[in-house]
Protein backbone atom coordinates (compact mmCIF):
# COMPACT_ATOMS: atom_id res chain seq x y z
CA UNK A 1 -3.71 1.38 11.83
CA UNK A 2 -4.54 -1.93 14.23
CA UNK A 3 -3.65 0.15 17.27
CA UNK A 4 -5.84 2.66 16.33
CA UNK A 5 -9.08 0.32 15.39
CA UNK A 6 -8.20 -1.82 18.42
CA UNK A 7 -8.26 1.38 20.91
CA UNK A 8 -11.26 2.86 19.21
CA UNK A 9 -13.49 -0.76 20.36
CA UNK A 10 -12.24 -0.05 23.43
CA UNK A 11 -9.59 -2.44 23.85
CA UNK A 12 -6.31 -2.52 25.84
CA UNK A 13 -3.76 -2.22 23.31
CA UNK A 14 0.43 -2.72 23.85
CA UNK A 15 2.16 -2.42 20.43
CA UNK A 16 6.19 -3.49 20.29
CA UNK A 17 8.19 -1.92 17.91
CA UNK A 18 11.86 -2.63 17.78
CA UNK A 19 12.40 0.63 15.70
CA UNK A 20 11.64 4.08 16.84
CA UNK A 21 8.03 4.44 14.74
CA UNK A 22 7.42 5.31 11.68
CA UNK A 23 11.34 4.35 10.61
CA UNK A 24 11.78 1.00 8.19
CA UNK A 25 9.83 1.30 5.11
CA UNK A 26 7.33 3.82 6.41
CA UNK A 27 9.68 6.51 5.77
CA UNK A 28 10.60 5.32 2.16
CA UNK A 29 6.97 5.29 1.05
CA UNK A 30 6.03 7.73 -1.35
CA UNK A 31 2.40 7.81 0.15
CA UNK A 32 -0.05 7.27 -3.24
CA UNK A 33 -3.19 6.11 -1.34
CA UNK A 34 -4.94 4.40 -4.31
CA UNK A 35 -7.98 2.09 -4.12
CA UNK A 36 -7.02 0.71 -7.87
CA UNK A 37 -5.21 -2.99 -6.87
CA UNK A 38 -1.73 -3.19 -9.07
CA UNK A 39 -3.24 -6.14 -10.56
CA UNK A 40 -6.21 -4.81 -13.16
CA UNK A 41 -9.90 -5.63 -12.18
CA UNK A 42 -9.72 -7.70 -15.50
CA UNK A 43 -6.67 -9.83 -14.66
CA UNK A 44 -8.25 -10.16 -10.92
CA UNK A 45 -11.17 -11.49 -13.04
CA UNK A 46 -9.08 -13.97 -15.06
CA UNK A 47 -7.83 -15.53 -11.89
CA UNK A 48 -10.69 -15.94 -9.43
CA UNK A 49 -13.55 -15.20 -11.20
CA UNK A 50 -15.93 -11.92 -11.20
CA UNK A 51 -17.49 -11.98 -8.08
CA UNK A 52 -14.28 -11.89 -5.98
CA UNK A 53 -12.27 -9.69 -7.64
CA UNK A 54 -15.04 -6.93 -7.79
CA UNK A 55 -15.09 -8.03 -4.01
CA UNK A 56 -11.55 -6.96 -3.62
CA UNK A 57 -11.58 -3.84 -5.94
CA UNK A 58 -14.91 -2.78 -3.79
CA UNK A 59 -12.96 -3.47 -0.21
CA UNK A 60 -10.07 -1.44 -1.24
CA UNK A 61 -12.30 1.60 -2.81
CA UNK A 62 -14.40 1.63 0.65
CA UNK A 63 -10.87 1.41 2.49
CA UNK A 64 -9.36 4.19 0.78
CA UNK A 65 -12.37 6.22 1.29
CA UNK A 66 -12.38 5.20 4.63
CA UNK A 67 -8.84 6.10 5.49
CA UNK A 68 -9.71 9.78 3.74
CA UNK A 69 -12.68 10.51 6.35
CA UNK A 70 -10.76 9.15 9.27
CA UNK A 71 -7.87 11.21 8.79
CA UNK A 72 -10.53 14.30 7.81
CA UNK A 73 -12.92 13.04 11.24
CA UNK A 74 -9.74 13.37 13.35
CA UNK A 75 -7.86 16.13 12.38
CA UNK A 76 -4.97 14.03 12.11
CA UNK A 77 -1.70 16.70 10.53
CA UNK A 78 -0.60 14.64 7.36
CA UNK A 79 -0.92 16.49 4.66
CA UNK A 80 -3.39 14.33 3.37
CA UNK A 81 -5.04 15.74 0.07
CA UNK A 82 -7.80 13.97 -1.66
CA UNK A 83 -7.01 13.53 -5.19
CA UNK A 84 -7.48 11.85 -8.75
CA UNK A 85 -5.75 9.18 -9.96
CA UNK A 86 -4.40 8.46 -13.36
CA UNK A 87 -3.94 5.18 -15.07
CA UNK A 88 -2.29 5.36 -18.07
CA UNK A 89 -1.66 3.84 -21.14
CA UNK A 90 2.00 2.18 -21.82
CA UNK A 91 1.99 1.81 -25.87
CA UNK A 92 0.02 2.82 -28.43
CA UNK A 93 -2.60 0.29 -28.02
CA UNK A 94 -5.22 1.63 -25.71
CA UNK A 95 -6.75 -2.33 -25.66
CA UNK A 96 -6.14 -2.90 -21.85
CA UNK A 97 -7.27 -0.07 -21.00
CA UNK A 98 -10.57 -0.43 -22.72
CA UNK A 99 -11.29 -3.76 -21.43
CA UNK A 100 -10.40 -2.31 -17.79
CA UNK A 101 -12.66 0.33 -18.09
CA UNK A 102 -15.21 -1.96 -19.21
CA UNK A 103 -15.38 -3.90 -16.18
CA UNK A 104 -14.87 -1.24 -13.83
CA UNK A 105 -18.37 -0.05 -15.41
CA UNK A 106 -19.73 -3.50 -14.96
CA UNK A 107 -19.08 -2.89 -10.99
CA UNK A 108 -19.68 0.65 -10.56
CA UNK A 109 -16.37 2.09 -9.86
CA UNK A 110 -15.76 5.77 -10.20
CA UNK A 111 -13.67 5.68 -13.61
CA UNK A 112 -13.94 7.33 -16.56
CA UNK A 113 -12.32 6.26 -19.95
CA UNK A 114 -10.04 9.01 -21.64
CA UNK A 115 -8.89 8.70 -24.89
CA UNK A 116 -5.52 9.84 -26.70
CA UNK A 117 -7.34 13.53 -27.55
CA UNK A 118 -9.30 14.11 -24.19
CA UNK A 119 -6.04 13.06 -22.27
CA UNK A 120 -3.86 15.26 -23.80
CA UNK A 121 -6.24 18.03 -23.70
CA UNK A 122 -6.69 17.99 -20.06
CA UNK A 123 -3.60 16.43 -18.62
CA UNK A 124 -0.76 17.77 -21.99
CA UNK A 125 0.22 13.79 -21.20
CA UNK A 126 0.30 12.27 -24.80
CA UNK A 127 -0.75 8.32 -24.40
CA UNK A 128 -3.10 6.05 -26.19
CA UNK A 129 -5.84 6.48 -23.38
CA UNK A 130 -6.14 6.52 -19.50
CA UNK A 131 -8.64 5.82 -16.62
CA UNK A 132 -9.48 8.92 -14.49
CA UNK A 133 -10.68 7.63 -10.93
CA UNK A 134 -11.24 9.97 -7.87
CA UNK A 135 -10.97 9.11 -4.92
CA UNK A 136 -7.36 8.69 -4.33
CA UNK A 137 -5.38 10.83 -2.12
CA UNK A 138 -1.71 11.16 -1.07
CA UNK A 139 -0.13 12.40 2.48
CA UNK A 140 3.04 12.38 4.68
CA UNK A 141 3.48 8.75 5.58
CA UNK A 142 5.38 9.70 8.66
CA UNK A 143 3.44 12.46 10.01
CA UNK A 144 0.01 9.99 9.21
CA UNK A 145 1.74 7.40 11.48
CA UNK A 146 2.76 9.54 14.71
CA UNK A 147 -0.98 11.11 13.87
CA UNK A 148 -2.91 7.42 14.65
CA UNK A 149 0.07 6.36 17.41
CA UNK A 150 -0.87 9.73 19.05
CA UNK A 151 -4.72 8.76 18.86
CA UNK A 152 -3.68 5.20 20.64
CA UNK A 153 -1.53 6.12 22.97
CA UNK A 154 -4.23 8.80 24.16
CA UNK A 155 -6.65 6.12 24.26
CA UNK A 156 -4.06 4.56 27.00
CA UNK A 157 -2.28 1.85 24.84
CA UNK A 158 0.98 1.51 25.38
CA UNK A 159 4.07 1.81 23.04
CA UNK A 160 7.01 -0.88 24.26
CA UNK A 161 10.59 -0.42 22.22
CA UNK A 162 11.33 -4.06 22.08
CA UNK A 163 11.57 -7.27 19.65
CA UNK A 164 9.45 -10.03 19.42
CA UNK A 165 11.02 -13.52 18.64
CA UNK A 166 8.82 -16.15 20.15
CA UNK A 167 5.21 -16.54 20.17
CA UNK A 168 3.18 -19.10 22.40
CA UNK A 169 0.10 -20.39 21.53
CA UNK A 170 -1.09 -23.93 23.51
CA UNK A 171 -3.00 -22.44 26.14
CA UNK A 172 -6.49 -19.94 25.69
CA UNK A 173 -3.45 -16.88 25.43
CA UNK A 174 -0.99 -15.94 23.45
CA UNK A 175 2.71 -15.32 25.06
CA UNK A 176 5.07 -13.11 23.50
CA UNK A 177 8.48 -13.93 24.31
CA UNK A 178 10.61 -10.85 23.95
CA UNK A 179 14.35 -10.44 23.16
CA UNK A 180 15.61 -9.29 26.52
CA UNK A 181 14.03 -12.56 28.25
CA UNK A 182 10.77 -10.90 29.64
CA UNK A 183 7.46 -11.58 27.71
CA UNK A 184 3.97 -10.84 27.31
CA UNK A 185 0.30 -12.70 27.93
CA UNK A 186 -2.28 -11.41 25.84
CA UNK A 187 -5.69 -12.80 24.50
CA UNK A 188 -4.91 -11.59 21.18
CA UNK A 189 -1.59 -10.77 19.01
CA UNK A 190 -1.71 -9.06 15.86
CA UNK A 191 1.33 -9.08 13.05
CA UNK A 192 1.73 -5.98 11.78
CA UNK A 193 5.62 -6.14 11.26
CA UNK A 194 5.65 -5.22 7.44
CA UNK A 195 8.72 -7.22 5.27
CA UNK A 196 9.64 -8.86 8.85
CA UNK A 197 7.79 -11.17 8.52
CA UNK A 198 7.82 -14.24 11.85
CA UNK A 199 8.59 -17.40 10.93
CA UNK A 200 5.07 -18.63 12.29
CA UNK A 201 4.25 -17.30 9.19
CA UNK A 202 4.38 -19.23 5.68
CA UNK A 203 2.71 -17.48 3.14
CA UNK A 204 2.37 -19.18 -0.57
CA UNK A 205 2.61 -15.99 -2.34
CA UNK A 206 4.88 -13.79 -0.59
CA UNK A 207 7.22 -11.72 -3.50
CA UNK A 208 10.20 -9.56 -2.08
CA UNK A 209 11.51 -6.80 -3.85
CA UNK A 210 13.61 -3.09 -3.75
CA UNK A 211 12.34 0.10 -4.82
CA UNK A 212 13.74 3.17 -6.01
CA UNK A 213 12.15 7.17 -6.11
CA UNK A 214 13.19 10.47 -6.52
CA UNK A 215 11.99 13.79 -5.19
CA UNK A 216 12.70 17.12 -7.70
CA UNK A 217 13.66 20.59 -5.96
CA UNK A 218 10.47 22.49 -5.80
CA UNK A 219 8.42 23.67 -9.08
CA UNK A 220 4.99 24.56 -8.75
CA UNK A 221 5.04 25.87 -11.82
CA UNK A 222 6.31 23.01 -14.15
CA UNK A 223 3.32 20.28 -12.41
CA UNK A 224 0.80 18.43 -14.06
CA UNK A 225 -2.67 19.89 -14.18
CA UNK A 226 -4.97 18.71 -11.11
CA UNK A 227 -1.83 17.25 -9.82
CA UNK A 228 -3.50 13.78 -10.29
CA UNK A 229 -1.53 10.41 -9.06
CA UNK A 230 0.04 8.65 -11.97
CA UNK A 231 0.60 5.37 -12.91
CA UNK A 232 0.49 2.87 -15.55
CA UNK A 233 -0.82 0.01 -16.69
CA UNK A 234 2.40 -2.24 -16.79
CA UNK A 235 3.43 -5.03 -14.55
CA UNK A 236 7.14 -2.99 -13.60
CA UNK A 237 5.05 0.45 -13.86
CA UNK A 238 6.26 3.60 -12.29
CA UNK A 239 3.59 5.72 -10.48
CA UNK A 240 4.46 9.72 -9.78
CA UNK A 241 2.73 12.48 -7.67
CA UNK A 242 3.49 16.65 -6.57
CA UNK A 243 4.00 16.88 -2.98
CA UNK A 244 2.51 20.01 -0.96
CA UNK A 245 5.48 22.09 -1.31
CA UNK A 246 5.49 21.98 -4.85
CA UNK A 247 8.25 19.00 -6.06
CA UNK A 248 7.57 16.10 -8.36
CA UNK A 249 8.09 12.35 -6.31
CA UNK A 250 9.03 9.67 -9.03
CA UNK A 251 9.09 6.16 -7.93
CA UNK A 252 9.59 2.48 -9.66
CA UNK A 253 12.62 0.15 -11.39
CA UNK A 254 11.25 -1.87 -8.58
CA UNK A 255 13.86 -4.81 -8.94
CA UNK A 256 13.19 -8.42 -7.29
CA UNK A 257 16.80 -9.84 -8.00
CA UNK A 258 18.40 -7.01 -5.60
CA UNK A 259 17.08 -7.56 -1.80
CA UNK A 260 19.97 -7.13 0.52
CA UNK A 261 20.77 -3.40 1.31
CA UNK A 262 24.24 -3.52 0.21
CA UNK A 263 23.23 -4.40 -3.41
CA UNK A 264 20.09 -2.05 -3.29
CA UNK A 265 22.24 1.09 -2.37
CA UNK A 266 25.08 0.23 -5.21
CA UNK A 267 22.07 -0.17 -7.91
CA UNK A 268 20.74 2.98 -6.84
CA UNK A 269 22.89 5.62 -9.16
CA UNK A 270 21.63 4.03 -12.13
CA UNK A 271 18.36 4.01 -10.70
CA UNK A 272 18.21 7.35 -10.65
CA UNK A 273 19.43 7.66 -13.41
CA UNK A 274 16.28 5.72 -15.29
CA UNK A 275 14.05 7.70 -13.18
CA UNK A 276 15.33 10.95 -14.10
CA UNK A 277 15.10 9.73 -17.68
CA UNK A 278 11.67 8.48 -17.28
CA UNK A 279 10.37 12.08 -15.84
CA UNK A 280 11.55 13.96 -18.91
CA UNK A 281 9.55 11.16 -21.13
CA UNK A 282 6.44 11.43 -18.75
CA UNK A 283 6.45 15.26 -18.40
CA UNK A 284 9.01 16.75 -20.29
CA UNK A 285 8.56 20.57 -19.27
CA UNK A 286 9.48 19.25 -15.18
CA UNK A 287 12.77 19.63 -14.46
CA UNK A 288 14.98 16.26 -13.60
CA UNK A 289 17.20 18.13 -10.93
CA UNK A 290 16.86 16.08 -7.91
CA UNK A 291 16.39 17.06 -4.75
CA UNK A 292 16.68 13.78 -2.79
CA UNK A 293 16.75 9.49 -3.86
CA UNK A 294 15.87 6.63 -1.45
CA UNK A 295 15.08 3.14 -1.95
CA UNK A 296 13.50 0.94 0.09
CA UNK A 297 12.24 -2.60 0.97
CA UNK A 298 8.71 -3.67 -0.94
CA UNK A 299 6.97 -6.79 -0.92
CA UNK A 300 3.89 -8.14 -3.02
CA UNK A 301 2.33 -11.56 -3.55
CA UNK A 302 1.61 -12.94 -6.83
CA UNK A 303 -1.65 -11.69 -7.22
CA UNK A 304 -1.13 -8.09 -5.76
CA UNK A 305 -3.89 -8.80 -2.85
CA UNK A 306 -2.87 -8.03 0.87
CA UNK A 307 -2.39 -11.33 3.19
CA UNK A 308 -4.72 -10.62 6.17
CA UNK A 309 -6.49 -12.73 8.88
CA UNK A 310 -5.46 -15.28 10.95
CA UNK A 311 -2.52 -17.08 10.82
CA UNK A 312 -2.92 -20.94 10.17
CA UNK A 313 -1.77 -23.32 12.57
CA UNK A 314 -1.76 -19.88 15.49
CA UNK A 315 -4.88 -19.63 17.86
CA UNK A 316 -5.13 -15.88 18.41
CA UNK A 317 -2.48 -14.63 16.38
CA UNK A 318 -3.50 -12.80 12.83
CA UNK A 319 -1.64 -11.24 10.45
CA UNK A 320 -2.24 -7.54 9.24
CA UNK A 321 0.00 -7.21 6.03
CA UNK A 322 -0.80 -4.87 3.02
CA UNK A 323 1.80 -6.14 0.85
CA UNK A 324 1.88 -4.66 -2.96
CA UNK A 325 1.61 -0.64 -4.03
CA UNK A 326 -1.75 0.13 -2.18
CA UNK A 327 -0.23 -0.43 1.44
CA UNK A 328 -1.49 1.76 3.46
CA UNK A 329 -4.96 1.80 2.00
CA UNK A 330 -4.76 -2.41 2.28
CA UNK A 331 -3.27 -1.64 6.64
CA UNK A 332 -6.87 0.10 7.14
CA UNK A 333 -8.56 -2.41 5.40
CA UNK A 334 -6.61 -5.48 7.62
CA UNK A 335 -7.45 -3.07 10.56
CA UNK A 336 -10.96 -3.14 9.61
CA UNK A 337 -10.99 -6.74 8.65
CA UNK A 338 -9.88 -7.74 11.96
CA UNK A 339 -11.52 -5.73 14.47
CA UNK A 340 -14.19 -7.21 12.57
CA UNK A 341 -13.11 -10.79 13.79
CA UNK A 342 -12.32 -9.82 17.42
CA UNK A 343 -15.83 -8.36 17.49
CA UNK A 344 -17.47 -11.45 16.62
CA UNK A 345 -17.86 -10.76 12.83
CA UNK A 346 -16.52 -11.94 9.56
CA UNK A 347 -16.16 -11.64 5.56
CA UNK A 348 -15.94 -13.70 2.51
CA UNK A 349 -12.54 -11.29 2.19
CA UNK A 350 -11.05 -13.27 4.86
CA UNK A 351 -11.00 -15.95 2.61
CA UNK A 352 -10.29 -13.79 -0.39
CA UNK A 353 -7.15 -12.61 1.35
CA UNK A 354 -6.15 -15.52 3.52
CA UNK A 355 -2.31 -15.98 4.18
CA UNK A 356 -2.50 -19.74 3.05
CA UNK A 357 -4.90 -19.40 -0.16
CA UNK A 358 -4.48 -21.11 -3.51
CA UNK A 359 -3.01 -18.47 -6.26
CA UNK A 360 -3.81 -20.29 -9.52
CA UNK A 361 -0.65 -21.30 -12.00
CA UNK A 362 1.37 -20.76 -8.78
CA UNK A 363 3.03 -23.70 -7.99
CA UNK A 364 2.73 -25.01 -4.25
C-alpha cells in the first residue's frame, strides 16, 4: 500500500522484505475490508469524545471506499467484490445496537437499523437486531498484494529480499543497516513490517494476539442471502464471509494468552472445533465440513485505532501499521496519511492515531 502511494507521487521507492511477499500474516487474512472500527462509534465516543471518533469512523469509511475504486481504477486481479456488511446482535437485547445506530445517524454513515423481524426476513439470521452498512467489500489478500507490488515495481521501485535491524537517524538521512552488513541512505523510511514491529518503536497500546478460521468445501447453495460480511457486536466476536468459489470462511476465538506458534498450532483442533460449532449456530443449513484451518498472528491496540505517523524520538522514519480487524482498509489509510506528510500536508488524524497517544483508563 506505501509502495504504491509513494510510486504514484513520483517517488523513488526500495521496499525490503525479508519474506518472499505477501507470506506472514498476509496469507492468513481472511480479507473482510470493513470501514466499521471493531470498537463501536459509541464506545469511540465514550473515550475521546464525538468529534474524533466520528473523525476516525469517517477516515476509515473514505479509506475503504478508497481502496474499492483503486483496485476498480487499476484493474488490479483480486477478486475484490463490493459488498454489505452485517453487524449483528449477540443476545436478545438489541440495546447496543440501537444506541450504535443512533450515532452512526448523528454522523451520516451509510447504516440502516434492522430489527429481529426485518433481519430474519431478509437475511433467515434470527438475532435481536443488526446494522446493514454498504460499502464493504472482501478480496484475495494475496493476489491484492502482488496486484499493488506489480504497480510499484512498474513504476521502477525496487523490491530487495533482505532484513532490516538498524536504523540511523543523526544526520538529515536515514541509514538502514541491513543484516548481511551492507545498508541503505534514504531521505525517508517507512515501517510497514506488520506484528514485527522495530524496537525504535514503543507503542502504549500495542495488544498481541492469535487467530483462528476455517474455510468449508464449496456450497453455493447453502450461503447467506446477498452474501453480506458478518460480524458481531462483541468484544471476542467472530466475523464470516462466502468466498468467490462458493465456500463459507469462518474466523475468531482470537486468543491473547497463546502468541508463540508452537502453542497457537496445538490450540488449533479445538479451535476448530468452536468454529465449526459456531457456523451451525450462525447458519445452521451450511455445512461444517471443512475444507482448510489456519491461524495466524493479529495485533490490536486498546482502542482498536491503527498506530500511524511518525515515530517519536526518529527524524524521517514513520510508522504505517493497521493493527485491529480493519487492516487492510487502515494500510491505505496510513498510505494516504503519509504521503500526505511527505507532500507537505497534514491531519488532526495524525494525532488521532499517533504511536505515542494517551488511551484513557490505560495505564502508562
Amino acid at each position: 500500500m506505501v509502495a504504491e502511494r509513494l510510486t504514484r507521487q513520483g517517488r523513488q521507492v526500495v521496499i525490503i522484505d525479508r519474506e518472499l511477499p505477501s507470506l506472514g500474516s498476509t496469507v492468513a487474512s481472511t480479507a473482510m475490508l470493513l470501514w466499521e472500527i471493531d470498537q463501536p462509534l459509541f464506545e469511540l465516543a465514550q473515550l475521546y469524545g464525538f468529534e474524533k471518533a466520528i473523525r476516525c469512523y469517517r477516515a476509515s469509511h473514505h479509506a475503504a471506499r478508497g481502496l474499492l475504486s483503486m483496485v476498480a481504477h487499476h484493474g488490479i486481479a483480486c477478486q475484490m467484490r463490493p459488498r454489505l456488511s452485517l453487524y449483528l446482535a449477540v443476545d436478545d437485547d438489541p440495546k447496543l445496537i440501537q444506541n450504535e445506530y443512533a450515532l452512526r445517524s448523528r454522523a451520516g454513515l451509510p447504516s440502516v437499523y434492522l430489527n429481529h423481524g426485518a433481519l430474519l426476513k431478509r437475511f433467515g439470521i434470527a438475532r435481536a437486531g443488526a446494522l446493514l452498512s454498504r460499502d464493504a467489500a472482501d478480496a484475495d489478500p494475496v493476489q491484492l498484494t502482488h496486484g499493488l507490488l506489480d504497480m510499484s515495481l512498474q513504476r521502477s521501485a525496487r523490491l530487495l529480499k533482505a532484513n532490516a535491524v538498524a536504523y540511523d537517524n543523526a544526520a538529515s538521512s536515514v541509514t538502514v543497516g541491513l543484516e548481511s552488513g551492507l545498508s541503505i541512505e534514504a531521505r525517508y523510511v517507512v515501517l510497514a513490517t506488520g506484528y514485527v514491529m522495530p524496537d525504535i518503536v514503543k507503542p502504549t497500546g500495542q495488544l498481541p494476539a492469535s487467530s483462528w478460521a476455517i474455510a468449508t468445501r464449496r456450497q453455493p447453495g447453502n450461503l447467506w442471502p446477498e452474501q453480506a460480511l458478518i460480524w458481531e457486536a462483541s468484544r471476542n466476536y467472530h466475523y464470516a464471509r462466502t468466498s468467490a468459489d462458493g465456500r463459507i470462511v469462518l474466523g475468531g476465538e482470537d486468543d491473547h494468552a497463546l502468541i508463540e506458534p508452537a502453542a497457537r498450532d496445538e490450540a488449533t483442533r479445538a479451535k476448530v472445533r468452536a468454529l465449526k460449532a459456531y457456523l451451525k449456530t450462525l447458519w445452521p443449513r451450511a455445512s461444517d465440513d471443512v475444507a482448510y484451518s489456519w491461524s495466524g498472528a493479529f495485533d490490536s491496540t486498546h482502542d482498536s485505532l491503527p498506530l500511524i505517523g511518525r515515530v517519536p524520538r526518529c527524524k524521517n522514519i514513520f510508522a504505517a501499521f493497521g493493527y485491529g480487524g480493519n487492516g487492510i482498509t487502515f494500510s491505505f489509510l496510513a498510505a494516504e496519511l503519509i504521503g500526505s506528510i511527505l507532500a507537505g500536508g497534514s491531519s488532526p488524524l495524525l494525532d488521532d492515531l499517533a504511536i505515542d497517544r494517551d488511551i484513557p483508563g490505560l495505564m502508562p
